[in-house]
N, C-alpha and C. Protein backbone atom coordinates (compact mmCIF):
# COMPACT_ATOMS: atom_id res chain seq x y z
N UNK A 1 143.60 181.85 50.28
CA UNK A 1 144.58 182.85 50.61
C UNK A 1 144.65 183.02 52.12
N UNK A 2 146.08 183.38 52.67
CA UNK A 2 146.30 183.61 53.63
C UNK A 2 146.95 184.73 54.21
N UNK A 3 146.39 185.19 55.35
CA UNK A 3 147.88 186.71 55.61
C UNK A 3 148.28 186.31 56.20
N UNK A 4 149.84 186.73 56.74
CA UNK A 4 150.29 186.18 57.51
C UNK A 4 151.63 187.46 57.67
N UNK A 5 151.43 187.57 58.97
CA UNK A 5 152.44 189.08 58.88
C UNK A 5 152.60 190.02 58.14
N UNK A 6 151.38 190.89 57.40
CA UNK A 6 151.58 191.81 56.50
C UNK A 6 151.62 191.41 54.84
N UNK A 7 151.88 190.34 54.76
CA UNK A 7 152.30 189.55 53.53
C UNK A 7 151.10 188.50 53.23
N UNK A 8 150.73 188.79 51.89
CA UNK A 8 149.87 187.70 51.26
C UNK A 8 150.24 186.52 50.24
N UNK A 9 149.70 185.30 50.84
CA UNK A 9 150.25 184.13 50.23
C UNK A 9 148.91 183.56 50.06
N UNK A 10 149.48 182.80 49.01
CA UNK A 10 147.87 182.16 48.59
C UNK A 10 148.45 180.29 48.75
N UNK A 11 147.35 179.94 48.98
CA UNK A 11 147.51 178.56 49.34
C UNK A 11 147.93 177.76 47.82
N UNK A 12 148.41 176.85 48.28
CA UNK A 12 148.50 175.80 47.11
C UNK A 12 147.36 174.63 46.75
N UNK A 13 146.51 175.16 45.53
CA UNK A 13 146.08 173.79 45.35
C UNK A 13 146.03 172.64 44.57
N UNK A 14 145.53 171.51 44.79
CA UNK A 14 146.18 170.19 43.84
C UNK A 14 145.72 170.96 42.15
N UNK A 15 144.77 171.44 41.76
CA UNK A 15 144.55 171.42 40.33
C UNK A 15 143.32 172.91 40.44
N UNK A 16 142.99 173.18 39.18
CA UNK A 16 142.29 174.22 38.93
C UNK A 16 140.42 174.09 39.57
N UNK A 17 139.93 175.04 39.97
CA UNK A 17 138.92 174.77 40.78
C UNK A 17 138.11 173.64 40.25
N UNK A 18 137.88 173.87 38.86
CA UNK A 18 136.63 172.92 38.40
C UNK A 18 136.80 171.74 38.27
N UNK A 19 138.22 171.29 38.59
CA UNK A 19 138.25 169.64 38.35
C UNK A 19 137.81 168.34 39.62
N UNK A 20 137.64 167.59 39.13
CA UNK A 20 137.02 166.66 40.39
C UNK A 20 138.33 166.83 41.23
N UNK A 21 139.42 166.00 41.09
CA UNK A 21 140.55 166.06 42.08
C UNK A 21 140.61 167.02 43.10
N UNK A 22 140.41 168.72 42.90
CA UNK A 22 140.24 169.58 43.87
C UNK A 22 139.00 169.32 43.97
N UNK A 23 138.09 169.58 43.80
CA UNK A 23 136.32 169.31 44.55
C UNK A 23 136.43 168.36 45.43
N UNK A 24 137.16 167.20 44.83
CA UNK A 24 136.87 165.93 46.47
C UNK A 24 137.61 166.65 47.71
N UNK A 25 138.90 167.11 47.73
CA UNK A 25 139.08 167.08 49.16
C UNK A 25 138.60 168.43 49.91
N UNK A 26 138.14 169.67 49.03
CA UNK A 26 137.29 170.23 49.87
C UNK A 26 135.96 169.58 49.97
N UNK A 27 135.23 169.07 49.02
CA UNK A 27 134.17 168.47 49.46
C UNK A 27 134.14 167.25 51.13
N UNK A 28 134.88 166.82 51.06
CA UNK A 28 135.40 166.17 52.54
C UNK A 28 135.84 167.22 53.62
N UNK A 29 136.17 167.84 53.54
CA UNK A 29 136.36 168.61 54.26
C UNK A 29 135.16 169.61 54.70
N UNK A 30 134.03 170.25 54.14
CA UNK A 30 133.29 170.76 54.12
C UNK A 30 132.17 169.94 54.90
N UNK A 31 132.18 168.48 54.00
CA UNK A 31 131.49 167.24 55.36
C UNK A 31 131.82 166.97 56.53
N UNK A 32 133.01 166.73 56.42
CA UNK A 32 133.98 167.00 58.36
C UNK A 32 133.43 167.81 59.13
N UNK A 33 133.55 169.31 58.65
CA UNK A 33 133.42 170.39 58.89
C UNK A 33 131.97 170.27 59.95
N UNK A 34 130.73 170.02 58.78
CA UNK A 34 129.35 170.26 59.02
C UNK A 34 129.31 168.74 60.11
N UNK A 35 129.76 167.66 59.82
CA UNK A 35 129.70 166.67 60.58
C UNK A 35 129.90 166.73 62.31
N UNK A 36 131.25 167.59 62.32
CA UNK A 36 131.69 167.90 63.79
C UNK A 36 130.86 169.37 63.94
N UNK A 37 129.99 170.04 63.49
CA UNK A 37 129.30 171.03 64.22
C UNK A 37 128.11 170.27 64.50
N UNK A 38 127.17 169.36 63.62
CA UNK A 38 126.57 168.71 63.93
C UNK A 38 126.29 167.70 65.01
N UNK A 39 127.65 167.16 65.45
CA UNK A 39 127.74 166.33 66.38
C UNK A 39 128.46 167.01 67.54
N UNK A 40 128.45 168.55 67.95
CA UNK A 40 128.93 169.30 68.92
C UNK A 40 127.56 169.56 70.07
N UNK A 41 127.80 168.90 71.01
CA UNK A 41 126.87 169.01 71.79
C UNK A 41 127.08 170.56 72.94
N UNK A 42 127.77 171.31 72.26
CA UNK A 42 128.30 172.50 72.50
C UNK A 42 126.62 173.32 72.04
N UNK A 43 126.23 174.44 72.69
CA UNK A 43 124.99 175.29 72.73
C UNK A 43 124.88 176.50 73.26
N UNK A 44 123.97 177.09 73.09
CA UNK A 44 123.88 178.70 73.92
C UNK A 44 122.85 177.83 74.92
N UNK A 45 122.76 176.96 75.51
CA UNK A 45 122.04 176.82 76.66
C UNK A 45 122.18 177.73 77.89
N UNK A 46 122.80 178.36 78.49
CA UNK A 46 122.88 179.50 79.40
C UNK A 46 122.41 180.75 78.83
N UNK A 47 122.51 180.77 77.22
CA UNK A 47 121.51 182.26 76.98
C UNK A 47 120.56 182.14 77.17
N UNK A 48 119.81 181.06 76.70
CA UNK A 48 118.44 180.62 76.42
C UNK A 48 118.05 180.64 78.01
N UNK A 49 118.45 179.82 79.32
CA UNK A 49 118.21 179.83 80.34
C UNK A 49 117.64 181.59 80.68
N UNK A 50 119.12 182.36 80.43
CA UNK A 50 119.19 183.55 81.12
C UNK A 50 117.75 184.49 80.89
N UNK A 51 117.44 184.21 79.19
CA UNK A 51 116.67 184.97 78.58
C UNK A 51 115.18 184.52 79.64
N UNK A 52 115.29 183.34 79.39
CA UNK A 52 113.88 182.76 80.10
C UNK A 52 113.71 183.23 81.36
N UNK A 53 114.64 183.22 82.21
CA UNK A 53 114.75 183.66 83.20
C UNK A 53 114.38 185.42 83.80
N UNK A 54 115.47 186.00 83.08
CA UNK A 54 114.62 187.62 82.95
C UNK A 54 113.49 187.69 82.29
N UNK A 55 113.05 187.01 81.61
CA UNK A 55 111.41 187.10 81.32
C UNK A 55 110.40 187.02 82.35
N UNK A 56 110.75 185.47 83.05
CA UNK A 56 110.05 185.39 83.79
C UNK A 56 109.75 186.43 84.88
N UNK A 57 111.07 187.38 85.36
CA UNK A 57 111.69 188.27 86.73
C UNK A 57 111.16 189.04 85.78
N UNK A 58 110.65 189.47 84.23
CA UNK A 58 109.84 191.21 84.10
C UNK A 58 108.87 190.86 84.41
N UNK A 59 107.96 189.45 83.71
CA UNK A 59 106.71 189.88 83.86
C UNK A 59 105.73 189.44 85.97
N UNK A 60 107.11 188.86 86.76
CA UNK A 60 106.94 188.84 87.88
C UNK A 60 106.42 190.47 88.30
N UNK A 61 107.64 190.90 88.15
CA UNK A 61 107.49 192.46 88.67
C UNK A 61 106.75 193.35 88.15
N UNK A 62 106.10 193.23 86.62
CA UNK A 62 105.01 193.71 86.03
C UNK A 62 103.92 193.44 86.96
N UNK A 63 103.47 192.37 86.95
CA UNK A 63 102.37 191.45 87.88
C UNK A 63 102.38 192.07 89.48
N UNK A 64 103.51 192.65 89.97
CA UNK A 64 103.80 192.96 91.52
C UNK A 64 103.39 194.08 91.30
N UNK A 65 103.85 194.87 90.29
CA UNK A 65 103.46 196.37 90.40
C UNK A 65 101.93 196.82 89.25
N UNK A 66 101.59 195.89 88.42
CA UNK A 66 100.48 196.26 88.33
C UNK A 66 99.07 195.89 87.79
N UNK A 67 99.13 194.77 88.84
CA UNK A 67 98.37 193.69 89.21
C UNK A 67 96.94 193.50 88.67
N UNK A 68 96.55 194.53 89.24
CA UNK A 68 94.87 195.45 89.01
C UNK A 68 94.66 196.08 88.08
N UNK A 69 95.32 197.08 86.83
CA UNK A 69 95.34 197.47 86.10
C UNK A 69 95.38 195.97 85.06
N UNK A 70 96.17 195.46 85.03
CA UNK A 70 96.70 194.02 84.56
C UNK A 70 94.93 193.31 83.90
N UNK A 71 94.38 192.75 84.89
CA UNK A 71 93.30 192.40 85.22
C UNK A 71 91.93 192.93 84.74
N UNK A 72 92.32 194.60 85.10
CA UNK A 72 91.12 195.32 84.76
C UNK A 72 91.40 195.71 83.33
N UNK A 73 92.43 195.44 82.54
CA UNK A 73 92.76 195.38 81.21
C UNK A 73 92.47 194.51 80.29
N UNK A 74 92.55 193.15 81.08
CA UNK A 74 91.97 191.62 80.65
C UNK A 74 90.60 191.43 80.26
N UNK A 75 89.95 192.01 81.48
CA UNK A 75 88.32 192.11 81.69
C UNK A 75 87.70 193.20 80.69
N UNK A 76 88.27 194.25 80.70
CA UNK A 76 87.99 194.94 79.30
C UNK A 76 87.95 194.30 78.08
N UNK A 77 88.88 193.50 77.74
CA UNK A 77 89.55 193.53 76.49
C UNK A 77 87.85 192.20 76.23
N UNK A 78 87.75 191.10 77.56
CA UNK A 78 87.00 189.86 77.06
C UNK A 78 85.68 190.53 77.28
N UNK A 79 84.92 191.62 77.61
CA UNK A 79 83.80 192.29 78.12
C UNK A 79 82.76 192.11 77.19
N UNK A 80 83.11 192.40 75.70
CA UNK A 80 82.01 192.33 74.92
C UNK A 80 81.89 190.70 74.26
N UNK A 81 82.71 189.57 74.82
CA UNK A 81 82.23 188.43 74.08
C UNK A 81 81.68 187.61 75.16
N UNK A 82 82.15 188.02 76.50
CA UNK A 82 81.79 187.44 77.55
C UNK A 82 79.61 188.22 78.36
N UNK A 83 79.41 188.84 77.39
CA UNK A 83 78.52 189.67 77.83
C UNK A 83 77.23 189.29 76.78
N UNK A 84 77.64 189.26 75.45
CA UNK A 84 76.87 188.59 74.69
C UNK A 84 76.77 187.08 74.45
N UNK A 85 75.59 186.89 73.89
CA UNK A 85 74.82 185.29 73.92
C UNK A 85 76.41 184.83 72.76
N UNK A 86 76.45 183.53 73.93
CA UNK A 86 77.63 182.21 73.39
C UNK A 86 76.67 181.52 72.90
């Protein structure tokens, strides 16, 4: 089905859903379909960049502003395995 200016029309098809005759040419079509997304070298590569990117610029500025806490949080956390017999 289609709208088309306020008005609904339904498409025409060769035969009733369950018969092979209609199944093949949506089935081809559905392969087309998945074939050309598959072979779209089209991507969110600039999100993925961006994301990576402000990651890197929080935990920069985390690290700038709190460096020592950072550290003295680390050293806590490894204190009791680093203190007892390895």
């Amino acid at each position: 089905m289609t709208v088309h200016r306020r008005t609904l029309h339904r498409s025409q098809r060769p035969g009733p859903p369950g018969t092979p005759e209609a199944a093949v040419p949506r089935r081809r079509r559905a392969l087309a379909a998945l074939a050309r997304r598959l072979c779209s070298d089209q991507g969110d590569v600039p999100g993925w960049v961006l994301i990576t990117l402000m990651t890197a610029g929080i935990v920069i500025a985390l690290w700038a502003v709190a460096s020592e806490q950072i550290v003295q949080i680390f050293q806590n956390a490894l204190a009791p395995f680093l203190d007892g017999s390895i």
